[in-house]
N, C-alpha and C. Protein backbone atom coordinates (compact mmCIF):
# COMPACT_ATOMS: atom_id res chain seq x y z
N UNK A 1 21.62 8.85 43.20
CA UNK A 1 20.56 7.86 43.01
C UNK A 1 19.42 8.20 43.98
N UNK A 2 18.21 8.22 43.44
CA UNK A 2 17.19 8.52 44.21
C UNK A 2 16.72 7.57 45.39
N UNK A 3 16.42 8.13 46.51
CA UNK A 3 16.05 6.30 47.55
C UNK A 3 15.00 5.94 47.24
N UNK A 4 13.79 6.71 46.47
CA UNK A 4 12.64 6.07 45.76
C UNK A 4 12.77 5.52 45.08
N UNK A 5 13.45 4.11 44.94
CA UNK A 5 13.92 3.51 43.28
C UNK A 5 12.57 3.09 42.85
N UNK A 6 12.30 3.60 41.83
CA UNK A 6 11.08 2.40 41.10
C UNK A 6 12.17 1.26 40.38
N UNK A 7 12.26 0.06 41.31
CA UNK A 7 12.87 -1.18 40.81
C UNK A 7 12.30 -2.13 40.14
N UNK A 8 12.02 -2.43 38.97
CA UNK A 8 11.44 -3.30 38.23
C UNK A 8 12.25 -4.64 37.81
N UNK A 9 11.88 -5.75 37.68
CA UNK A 9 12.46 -6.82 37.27
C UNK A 9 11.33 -7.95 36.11
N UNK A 10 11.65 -7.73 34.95
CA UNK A 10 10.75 -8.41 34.03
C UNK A 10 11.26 -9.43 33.32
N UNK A 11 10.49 -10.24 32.97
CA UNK A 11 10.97 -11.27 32.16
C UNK A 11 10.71 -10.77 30.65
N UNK A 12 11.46 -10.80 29.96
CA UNK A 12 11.09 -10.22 28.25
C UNK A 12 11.71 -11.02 27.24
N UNK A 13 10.96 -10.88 26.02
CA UNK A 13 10.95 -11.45 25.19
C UNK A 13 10.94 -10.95 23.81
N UNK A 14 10.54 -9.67 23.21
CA UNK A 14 10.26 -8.11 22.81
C UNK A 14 12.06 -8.26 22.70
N UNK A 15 12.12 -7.92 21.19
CA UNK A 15 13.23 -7.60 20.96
C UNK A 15 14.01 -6.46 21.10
N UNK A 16 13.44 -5.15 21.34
CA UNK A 16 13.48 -4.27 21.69
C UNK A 16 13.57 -4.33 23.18
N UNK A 17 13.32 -4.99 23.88
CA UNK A 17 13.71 -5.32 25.33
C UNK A 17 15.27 -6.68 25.40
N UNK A 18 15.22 -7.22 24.54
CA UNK A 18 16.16 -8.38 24.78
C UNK A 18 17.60 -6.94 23.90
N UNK A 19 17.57 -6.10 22.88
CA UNK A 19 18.50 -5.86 22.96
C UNK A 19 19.20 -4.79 24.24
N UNK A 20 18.52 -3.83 24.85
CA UNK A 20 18.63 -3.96 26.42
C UNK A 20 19.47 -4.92 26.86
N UNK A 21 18.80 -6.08 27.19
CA UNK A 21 19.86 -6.85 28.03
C UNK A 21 21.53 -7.23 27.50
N UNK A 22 21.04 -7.47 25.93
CA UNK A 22 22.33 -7.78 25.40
C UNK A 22 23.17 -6.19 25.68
N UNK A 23 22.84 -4.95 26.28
CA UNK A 23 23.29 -4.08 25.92
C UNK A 23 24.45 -3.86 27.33
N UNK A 24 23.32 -3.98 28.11
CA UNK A 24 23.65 -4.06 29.64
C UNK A 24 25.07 -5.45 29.81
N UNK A 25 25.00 -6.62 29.32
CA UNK A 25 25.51 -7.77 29.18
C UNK A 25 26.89 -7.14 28.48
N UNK A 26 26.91 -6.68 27.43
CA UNK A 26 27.99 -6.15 26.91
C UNK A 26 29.05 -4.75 27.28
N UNK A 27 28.47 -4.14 28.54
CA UNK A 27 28.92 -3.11 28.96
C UNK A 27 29.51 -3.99 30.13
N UNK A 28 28.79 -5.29 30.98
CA UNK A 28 29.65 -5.52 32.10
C UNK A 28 30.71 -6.28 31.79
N UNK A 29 30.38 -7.56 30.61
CA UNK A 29 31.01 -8.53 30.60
C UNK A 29 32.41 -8.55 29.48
N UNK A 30 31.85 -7.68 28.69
CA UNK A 30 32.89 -7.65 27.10
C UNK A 30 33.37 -6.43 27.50
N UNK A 31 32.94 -4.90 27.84
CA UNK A 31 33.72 -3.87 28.01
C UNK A 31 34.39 -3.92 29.61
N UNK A 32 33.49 -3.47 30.65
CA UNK A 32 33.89 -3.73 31.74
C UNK A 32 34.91 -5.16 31.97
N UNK A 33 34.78 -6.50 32.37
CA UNK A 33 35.50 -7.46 32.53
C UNK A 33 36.22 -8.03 31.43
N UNK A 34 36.50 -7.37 29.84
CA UNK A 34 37.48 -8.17 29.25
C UNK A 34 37.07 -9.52 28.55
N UNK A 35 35.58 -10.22 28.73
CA UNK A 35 35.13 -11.43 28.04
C UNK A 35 35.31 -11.12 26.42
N UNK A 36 35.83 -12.43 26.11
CA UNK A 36 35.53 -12.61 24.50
C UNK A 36 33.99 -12.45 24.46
N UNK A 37 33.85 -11.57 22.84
CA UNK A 37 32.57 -11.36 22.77
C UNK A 37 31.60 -12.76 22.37
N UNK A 38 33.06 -13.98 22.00
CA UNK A 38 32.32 -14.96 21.20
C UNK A 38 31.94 -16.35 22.62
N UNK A 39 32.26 -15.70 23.59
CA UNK A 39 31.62 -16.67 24.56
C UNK A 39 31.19 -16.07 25.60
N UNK A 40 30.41 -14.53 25.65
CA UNK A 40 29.22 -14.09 25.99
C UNK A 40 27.86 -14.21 25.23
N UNK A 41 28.21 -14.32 23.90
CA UNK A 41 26.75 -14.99 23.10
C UNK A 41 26.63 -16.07 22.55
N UNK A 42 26.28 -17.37 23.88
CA UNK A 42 25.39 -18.55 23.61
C UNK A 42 24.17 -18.80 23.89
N UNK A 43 23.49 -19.56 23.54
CA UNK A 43 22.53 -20.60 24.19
C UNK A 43 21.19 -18.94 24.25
N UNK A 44 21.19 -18.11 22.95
CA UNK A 44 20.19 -16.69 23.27
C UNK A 44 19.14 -17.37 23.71
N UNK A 45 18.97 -18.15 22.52
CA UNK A 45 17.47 -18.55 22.23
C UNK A 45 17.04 -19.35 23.40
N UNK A 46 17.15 -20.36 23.72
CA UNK A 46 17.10 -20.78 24.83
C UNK A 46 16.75 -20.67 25.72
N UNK A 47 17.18 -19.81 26.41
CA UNK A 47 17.53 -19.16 27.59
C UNK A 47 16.48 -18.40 27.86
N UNK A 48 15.93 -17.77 29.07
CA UNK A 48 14.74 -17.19 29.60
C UNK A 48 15.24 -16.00 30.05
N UNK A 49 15.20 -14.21 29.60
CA UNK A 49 15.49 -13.21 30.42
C UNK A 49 15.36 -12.47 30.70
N UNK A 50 15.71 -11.33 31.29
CA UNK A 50 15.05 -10.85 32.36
C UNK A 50 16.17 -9.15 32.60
N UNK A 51 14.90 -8.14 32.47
CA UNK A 51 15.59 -6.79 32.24
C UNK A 51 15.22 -6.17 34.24
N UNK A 52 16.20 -5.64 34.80
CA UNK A 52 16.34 -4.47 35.42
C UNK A 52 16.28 -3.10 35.16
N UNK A 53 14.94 -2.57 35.40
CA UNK A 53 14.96 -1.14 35.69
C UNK A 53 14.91 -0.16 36.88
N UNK A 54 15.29 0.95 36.61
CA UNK A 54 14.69 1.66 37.66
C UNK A 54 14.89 3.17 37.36
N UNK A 55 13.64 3.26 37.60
CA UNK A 55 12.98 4.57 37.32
C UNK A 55 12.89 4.57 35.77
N UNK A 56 12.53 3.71 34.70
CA UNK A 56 12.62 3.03 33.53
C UNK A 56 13.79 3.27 33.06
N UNK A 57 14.93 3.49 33.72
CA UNK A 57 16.44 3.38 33.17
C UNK A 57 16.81 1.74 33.14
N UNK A 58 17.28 0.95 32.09
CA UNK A 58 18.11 -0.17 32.03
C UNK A 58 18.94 -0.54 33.32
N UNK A 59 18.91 -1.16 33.95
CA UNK A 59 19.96 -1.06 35.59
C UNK A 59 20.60 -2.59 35.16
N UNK A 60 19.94 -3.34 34.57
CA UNK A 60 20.97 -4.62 35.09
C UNK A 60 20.17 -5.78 34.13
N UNK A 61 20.16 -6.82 34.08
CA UNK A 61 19.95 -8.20 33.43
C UNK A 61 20.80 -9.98 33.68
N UNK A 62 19.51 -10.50 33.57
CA UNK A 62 20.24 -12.06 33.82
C UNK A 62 19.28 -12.96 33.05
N UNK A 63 19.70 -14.53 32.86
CA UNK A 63 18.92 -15.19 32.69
C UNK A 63 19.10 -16.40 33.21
N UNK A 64 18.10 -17.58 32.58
CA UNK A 64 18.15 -18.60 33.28
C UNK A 64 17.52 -19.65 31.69
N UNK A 65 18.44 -20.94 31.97
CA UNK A 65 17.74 -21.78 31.08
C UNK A 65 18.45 -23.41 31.47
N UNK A 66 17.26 -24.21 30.94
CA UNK A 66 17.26 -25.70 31.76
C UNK A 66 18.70 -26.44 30.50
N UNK A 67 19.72 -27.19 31.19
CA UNK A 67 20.48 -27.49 30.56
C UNK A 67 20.17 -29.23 30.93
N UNK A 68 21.41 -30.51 30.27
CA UNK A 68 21.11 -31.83 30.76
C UNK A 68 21.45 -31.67 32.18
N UNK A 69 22.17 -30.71 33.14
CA UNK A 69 22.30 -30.98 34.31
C UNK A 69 20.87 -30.47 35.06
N UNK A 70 20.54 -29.81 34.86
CA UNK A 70 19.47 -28.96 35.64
C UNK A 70 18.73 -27.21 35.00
N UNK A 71 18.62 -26.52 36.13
CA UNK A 71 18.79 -25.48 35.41
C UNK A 71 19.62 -24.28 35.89
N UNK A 72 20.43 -23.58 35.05
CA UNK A 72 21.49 -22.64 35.24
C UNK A 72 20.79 -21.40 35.19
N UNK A 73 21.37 -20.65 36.06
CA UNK A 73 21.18 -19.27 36.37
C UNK A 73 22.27 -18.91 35.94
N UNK A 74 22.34 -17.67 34.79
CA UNK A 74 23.19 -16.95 34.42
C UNK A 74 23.53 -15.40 33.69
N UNK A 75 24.29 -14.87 34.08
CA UNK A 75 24.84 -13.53 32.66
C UNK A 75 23.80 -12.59 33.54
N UNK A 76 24.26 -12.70 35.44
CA UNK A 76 23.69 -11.83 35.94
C UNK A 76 24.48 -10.41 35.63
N UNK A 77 24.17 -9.26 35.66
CA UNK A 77 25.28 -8.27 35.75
C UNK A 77 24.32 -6.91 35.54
N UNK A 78 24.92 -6.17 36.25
CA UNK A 78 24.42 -4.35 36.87
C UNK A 78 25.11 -3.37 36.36
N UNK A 79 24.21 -2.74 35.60
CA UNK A 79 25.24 -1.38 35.48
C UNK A 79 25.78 -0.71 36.49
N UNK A 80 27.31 0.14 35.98
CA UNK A 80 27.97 0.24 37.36
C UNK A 80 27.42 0.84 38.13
N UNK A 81 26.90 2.24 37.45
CA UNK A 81 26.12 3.17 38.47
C UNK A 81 24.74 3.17 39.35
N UNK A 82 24.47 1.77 39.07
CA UNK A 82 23.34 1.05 39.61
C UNK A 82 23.87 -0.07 40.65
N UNK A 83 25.16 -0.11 41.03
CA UNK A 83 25.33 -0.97 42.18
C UNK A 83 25.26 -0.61 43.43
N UNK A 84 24.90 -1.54 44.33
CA UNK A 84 24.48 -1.58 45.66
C UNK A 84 23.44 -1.17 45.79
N UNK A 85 22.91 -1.12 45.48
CA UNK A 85 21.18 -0.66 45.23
C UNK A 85 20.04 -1.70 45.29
N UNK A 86 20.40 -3.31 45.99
CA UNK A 86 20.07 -4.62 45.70
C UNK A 86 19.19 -4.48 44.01
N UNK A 87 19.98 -4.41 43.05
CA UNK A 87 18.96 -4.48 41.75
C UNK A 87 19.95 -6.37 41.63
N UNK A 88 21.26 -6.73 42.07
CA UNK A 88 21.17 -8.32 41.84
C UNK A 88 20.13 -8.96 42.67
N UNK A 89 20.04 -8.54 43.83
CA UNK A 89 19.08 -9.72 44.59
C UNK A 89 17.94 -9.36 43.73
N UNK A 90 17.34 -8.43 43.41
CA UNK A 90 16.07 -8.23 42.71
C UNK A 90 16.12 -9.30 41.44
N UNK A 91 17.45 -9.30 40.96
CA UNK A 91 17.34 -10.46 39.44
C UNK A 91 17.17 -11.69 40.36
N UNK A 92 17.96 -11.98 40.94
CA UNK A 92 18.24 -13.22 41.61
C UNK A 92 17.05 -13.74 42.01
N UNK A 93 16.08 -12.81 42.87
CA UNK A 93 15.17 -13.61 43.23
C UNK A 93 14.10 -13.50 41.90
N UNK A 94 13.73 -12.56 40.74
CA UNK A 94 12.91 -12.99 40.43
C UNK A 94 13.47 -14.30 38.77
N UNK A 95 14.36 -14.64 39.28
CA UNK A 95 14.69 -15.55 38.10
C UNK A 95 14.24 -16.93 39.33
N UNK A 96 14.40 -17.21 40.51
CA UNK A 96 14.30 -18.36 40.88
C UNK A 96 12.49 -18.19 41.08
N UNK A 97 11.62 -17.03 41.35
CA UNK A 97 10.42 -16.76 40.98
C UNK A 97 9.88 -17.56 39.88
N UNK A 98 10.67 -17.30 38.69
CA UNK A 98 10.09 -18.10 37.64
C UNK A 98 10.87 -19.62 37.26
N UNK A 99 11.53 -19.82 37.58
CA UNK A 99 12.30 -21.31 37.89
C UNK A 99 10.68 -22.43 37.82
N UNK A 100 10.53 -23.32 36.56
CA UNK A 100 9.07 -24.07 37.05
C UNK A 100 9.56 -25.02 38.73
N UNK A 101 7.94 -25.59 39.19
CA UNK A 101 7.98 -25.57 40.46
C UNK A 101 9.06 -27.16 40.66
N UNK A 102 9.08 -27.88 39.68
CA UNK A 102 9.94 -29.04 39.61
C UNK A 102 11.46 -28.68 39.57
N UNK A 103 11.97 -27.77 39.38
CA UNK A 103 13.22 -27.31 39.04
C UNK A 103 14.06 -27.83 40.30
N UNK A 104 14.48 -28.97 40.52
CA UNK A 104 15.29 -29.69 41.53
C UNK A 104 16.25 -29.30 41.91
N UNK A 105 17.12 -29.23 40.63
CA UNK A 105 18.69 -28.73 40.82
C UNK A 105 18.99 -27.57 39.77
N UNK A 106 19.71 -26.79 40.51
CA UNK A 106 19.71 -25.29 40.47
C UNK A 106 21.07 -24.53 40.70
N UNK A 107 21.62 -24.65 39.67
CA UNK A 107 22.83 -24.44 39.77
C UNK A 107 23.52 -22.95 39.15
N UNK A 108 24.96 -22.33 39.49
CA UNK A 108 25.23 -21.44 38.59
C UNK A 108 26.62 -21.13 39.01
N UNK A 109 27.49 -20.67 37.85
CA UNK A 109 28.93 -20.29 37.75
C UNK A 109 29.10 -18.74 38.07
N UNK A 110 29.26 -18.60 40.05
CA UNK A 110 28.90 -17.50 40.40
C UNK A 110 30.83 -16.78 40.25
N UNK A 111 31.04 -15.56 39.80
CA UNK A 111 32.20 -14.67 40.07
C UNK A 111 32.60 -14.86 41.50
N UNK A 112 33.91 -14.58 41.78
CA UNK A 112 33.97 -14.50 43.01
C UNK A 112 33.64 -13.47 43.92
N UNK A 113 33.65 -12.96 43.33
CA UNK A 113 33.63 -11.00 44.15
C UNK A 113 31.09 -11.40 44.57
N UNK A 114 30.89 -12.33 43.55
CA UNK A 114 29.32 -12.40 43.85
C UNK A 114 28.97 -13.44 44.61
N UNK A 115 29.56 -14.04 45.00
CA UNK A 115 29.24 -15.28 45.79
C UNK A 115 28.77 -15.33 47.10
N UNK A 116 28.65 -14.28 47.75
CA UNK A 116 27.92 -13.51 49.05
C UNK A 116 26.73 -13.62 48.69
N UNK A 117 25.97 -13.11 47.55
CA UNK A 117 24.81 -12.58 47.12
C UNK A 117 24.14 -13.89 46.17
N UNK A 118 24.98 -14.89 46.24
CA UNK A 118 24.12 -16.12 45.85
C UNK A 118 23.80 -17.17 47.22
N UNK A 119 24.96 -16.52 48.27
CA UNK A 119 24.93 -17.43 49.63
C UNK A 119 23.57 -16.93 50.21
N UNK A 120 22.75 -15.39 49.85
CA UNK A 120 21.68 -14.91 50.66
C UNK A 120 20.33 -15.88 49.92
N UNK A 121 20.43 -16.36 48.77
CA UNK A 121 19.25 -17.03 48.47
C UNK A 121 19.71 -18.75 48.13
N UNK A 122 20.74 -19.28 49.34
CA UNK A 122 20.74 -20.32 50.05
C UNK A 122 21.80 -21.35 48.70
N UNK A 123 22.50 -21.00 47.89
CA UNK A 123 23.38 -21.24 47.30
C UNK A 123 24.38 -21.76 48.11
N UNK A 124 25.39 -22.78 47.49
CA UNK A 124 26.29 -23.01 48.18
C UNK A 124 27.67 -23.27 47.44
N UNK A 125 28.90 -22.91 47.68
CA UNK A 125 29.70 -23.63 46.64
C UNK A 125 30.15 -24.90 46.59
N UNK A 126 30.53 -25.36 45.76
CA UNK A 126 31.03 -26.78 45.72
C UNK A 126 31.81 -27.03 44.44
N UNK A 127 33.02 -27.89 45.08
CA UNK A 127 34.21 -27.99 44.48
C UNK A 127 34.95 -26.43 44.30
N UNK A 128 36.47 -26.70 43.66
CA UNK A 128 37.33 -25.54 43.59
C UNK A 128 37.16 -24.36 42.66
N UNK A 129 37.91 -22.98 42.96
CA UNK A 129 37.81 -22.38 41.87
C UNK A 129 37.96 -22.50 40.52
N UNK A 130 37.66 -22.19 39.99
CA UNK A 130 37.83 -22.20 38.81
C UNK A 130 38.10 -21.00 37.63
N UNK A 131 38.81 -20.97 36.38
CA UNK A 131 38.25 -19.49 35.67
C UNK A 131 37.69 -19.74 34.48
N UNK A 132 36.80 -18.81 34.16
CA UNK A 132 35.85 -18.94 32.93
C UNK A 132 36.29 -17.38 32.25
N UNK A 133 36.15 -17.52 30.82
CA UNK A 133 36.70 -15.91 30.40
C UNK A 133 37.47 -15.57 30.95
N UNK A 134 38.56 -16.01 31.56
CA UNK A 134 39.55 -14.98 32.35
C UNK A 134 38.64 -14.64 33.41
N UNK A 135 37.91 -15.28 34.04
CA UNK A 135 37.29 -14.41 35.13
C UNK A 135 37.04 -15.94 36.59
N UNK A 136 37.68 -15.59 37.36
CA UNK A 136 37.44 -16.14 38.99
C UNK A 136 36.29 -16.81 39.30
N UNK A 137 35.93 -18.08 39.20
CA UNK A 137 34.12 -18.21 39.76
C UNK A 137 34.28 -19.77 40.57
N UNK A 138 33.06 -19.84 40.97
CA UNK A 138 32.76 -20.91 42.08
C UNK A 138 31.47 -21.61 41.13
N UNK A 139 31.02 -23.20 41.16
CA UNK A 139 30.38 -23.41 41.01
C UNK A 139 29.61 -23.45 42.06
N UNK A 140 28.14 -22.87 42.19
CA UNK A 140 27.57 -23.22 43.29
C UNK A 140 26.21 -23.37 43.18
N UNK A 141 25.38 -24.38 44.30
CA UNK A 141 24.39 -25.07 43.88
C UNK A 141 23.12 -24.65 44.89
N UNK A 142 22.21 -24.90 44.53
CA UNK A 142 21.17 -24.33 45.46
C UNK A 142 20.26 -25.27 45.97
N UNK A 143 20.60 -25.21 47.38
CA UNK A 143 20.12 -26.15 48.74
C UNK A 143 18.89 -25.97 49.04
């Protein structure tokens, strides 16, 4: 990996960019971690998101959309060969970037192995584990 990353983080809408994310989404969550494919695709439309590049390679994707509780941050995830490279904090922060400025409560169903990297942009957990998809997570809320 080059240390010059050109790191990009966009919000898109361009279907040709949203299948990208669904592409990236389906390599971490349905191949990599084992998710049913039928409860990695909800709430598309909805939802607001957001492609990782670097060096215009696909690196990663997340989104965010206002539910009756607040609004959820979610379906962060990095290609493998793009980890540690901060391309999550790069989603992370530019999804709370675009969060409108009223957005009170701010919540999201972080993995466990990610819950470090939601504690750096002041997240917190609350209440017990839990599993979603077969997969380990914390609800946690942002202070």
């Amino acid at each position: 990996m080059p240390i010059n990353l050109n790191l990009r983080v966009e919000k898109v809408t361009a279907q040709a960019d949203l299948d990208k994310v669904f592409a990236v989404r389906r390599e971490v969550f349905v191949v990599e971690q084992n998710c049913p494919p039928e409860l990695e695709w909800e709430f598309e439309e909805e939802a607001n998101h957001f492609l990782a590049t670097v060096n215009d390679e696909t690196a990663g994707a997340c989104r965010w959309r206002k539910t009756d509780k607040g609004y959820k941050l979610e379906r962060f995830a990095v290609l493998q060969k793009f980890r540690g490279f901060g391309i999550g904090q790069a989603l992370v922060q530019a999804v709370l970037n675009d969060l409108p400025a009223d957005a009170a409560y701010v919540y999201l169903h972080a993995q466990v192995q990610a819950v470090s990297l939601y504690e750096k942009f002041n997240f917190e957990k609350v209440g017990a584990e839990f599993e979603e998809a077969g997969i380990r997570h914390y609800k946690m809320i942002r202070k």
